[in-house]
Protein backbone atom coordinates (compact mmCIF):
# COMPACT_ATOMS: atom_id res chain seq x y z
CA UNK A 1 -2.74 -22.74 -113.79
CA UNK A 2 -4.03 -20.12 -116.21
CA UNK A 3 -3.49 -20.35 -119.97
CA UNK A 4 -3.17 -16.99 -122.36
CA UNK A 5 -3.43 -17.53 -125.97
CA UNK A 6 -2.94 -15.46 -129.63
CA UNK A 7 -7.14 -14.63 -130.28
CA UNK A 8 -5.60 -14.73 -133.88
CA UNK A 9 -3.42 -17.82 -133.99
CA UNK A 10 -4.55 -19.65 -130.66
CA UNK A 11 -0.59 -19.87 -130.24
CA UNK A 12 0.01 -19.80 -126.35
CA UNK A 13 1.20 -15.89 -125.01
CA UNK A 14 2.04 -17.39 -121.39
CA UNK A 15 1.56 -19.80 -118.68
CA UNK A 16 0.91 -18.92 -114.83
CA UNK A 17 0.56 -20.54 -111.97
CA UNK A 18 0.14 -18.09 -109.56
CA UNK A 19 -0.39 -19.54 -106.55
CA UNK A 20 0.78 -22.34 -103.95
CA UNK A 21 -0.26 -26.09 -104.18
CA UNK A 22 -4.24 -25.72 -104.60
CA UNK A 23 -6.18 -26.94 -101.08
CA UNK A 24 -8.61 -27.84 -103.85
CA UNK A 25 -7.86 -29.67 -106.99
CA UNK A 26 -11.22 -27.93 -108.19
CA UNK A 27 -12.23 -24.44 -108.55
CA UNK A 28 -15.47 -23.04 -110.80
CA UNK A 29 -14.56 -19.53 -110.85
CA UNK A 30 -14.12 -17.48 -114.07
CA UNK A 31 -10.98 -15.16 -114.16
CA UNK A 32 -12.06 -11.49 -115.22
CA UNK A 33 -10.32 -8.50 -117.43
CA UNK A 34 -10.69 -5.00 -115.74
CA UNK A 35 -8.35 -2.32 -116.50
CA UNK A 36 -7.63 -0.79 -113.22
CA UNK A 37 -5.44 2.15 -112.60
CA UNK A 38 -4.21 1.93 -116.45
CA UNK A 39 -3.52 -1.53 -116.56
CA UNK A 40 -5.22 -4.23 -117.84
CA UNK A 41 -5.50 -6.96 -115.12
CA UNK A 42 -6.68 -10.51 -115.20
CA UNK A 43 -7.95 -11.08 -111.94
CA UNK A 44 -8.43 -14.73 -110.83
CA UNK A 45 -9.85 -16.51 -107.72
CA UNK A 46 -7.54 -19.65 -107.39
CA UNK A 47 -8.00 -23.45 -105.78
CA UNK A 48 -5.28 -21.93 -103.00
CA UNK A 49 -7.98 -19.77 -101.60
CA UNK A 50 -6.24 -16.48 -102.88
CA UNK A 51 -7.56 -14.09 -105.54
CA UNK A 52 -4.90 -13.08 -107.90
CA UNK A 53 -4.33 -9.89 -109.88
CA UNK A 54 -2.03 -10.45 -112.83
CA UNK A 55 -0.78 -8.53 -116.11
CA UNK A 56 -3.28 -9.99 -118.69
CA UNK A 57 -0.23 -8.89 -121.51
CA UNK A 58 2.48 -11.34 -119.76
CA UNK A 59 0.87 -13.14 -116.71
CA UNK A 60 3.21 -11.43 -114.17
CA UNK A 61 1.50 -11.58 -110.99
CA UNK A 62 0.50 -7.96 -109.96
CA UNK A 63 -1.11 -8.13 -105.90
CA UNK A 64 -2.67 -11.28 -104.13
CA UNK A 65 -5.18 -11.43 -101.62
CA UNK A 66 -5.83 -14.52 -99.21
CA UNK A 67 -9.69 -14.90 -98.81
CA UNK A 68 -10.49 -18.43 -97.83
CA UNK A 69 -8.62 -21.56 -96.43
CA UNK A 70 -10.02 -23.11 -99.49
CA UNK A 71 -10.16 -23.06 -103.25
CA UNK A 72 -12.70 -20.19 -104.28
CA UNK A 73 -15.77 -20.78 -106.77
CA UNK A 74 -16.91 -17.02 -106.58
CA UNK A 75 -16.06 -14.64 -109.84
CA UNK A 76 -15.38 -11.38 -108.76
CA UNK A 77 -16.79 -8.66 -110.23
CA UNK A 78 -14.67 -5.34 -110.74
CA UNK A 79 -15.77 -1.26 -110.40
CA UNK A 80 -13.47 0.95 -110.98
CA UNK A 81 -10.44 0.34 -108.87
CA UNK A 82 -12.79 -1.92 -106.49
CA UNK A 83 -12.80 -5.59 -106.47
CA UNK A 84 -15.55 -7.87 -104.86
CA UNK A 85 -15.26 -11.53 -104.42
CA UNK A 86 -17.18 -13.86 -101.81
CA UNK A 87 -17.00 -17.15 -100.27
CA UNK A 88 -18.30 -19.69 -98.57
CA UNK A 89 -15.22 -21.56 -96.54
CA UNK A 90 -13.80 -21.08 -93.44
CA UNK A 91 -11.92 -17.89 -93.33
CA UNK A 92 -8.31 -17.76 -92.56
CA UNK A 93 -7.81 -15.99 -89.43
CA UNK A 94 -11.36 -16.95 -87.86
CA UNK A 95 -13.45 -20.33 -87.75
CA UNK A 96 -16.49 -18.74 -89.17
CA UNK A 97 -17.59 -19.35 -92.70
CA UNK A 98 -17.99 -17.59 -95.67
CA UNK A 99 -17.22 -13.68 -96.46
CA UNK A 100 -17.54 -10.89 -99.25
CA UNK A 101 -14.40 -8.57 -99.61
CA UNK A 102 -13.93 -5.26 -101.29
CA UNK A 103 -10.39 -5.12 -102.58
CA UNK A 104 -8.11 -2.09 -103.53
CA UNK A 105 -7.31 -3.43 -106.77
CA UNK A 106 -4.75 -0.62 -107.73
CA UNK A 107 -2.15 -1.28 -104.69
CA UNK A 108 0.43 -4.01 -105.47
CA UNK A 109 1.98 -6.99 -103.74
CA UNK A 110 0.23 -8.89 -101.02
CA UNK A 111 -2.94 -6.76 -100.50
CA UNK A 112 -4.33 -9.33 -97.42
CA UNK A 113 -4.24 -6.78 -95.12
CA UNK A 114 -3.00 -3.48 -97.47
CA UNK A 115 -5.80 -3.29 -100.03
CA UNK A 116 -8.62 -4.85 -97.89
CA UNK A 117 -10.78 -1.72 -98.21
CA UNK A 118 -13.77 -3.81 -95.94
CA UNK A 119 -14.90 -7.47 -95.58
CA UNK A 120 -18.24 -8.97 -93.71
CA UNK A 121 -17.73 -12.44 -92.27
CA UNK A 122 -20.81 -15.30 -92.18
CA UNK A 123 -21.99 -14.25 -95.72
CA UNK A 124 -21.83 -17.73 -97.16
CA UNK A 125 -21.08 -16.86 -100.90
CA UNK A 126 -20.10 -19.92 -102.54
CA UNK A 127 -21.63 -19.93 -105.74
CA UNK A 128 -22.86 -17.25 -107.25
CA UNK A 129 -20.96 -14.05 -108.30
CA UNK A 130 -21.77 -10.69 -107.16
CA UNK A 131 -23.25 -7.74 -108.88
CA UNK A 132 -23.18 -4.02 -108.73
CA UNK A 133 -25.84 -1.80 -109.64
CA UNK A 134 -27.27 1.36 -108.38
CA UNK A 135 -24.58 1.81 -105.59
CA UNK A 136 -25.15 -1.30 -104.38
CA UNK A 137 -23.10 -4.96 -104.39
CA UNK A 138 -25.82 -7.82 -104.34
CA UNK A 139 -24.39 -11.10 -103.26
CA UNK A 140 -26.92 -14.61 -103.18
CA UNK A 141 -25.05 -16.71 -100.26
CA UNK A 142 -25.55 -20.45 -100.05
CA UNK A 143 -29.09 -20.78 -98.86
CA UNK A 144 -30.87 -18.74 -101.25
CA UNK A 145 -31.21 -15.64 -99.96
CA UNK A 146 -30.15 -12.16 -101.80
CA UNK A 147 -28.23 -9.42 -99.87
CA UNK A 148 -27.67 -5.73 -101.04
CA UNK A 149 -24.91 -4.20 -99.48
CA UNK A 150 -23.89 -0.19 -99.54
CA UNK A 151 -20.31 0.98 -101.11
CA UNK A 152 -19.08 0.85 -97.77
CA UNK A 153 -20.13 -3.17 -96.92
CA UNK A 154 -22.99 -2.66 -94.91
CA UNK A 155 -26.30 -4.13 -95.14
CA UNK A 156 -28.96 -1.87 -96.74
CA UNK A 157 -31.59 -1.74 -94.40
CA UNK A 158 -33.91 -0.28 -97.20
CA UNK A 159 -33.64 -3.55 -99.41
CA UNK A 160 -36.11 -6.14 -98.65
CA UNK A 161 -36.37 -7.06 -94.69
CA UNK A 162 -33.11 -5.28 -92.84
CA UNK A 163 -30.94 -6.01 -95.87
CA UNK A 164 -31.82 -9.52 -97.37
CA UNK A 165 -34.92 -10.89 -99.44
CA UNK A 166 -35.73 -14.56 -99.56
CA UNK A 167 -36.53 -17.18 -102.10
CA UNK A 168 -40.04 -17.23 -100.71
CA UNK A 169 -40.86 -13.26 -100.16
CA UNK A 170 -40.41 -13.18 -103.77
CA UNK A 171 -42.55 -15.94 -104.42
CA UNK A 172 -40.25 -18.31 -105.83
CA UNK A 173 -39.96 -20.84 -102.94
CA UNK A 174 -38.20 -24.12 -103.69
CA UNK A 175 -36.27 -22.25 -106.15
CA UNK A 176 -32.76 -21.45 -105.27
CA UNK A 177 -30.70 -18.64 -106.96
CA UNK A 178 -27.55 -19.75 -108.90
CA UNK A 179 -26.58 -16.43 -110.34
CA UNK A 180 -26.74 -12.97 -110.36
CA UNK A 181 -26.00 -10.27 -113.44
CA UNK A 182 -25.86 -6.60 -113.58
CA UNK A 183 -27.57 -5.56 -116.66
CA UNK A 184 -25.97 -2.44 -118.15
CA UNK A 185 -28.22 1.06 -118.99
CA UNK A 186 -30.62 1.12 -115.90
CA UNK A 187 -28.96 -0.81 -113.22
CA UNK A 188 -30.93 -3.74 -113.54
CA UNK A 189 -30.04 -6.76 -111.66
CA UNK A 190 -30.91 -9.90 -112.81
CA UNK A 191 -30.75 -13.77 -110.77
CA UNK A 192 -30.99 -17.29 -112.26
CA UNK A 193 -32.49 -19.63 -110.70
């Protein structure tokens, strides 16, 4: 369930619960505010597996998009219209694990199949949250290892070894990367170990 409240008063605005029963009774990921198409939007991965786009004035729920069989852990991050969000269960037409999505965010209703503008499977992308910079999405899947991926979702061959650095090329091994951040005014990407 998500919670709005008065920043002046701390008076509740609304209550949502967006989604079915959660698969999960947990789920880590931070909801975001992005105004897309004119509207501000909360957008929030949910314990049901879906990512929800709501009306962050009155909680109405805008589009929904099923990514996982499972609750979701990933925050999304949001440019312009586009929304990515990753994770790490099984997906829910296929056995394999773990996928990054690029969502239509402006398109309403059930955007499953409408507003799915590309998706790669067997990315592993439980934990940490995407970032943009430069053109390019970078995603840190479950093992350690950081991806850069083109505006159209495919690996960019001229970022580390065919897409993908390690823990170890950059001489950090038995470190494992927990987060990622797009700095603003130079397109600077920054990870957390």
């Amino acid at each position: 369930r998500l919670l709005a409240l008065d920043k002046l008063t701390g008076e509740p605005m609304w209550w949502a619960a967006p989604g079915g029963d959660p698969n999960d009774p947990t789920c880590y990921a931070t909801p975001v505010v992005a105004v897309i198409g004119g509207r501000r939007l909360l957008i929030a991965p949910n314990g049901d597996g879906q990512v929800y786009g709501m009306d962050a004035r009155t909680g109405e729920r805008v589009w929904n998009f099923l990514l996982s069989k499972r609750g979701l852990n990933s925050t999304p991050v949001v440019e312009g219209n586009r929304v990515y969000v990753g994770q790490s269960e099984e997906n829910p037409d296929t056995t394999e694990m773990g996928s990054v999505v690029c969502i239509d965010g402006s398109k309403t209703g059930d955007l499953t199949q409408s507003g799915l503008l590309w998706r790669v499977d067997g990315l592993e992308l439980g934990f940490s949250s995407p970032a943009i910079a430069n053109g390019r999405l970078y995603v840190v899947d479950n093992g350690a290892n950081l991806y850069a991926l083109d505006a159209e979702g495919k690996l960019d061959p001229s970022f580390g070894e065919g897409g993908s650095v390690s823990m170890a090329a950059l001489g950090l091994e038995g470190f494992s990367l927990r987060s990622l951040a797009s700095l603003s005014g130079g397109g600077v990407v920054a990870a957390g170990a």
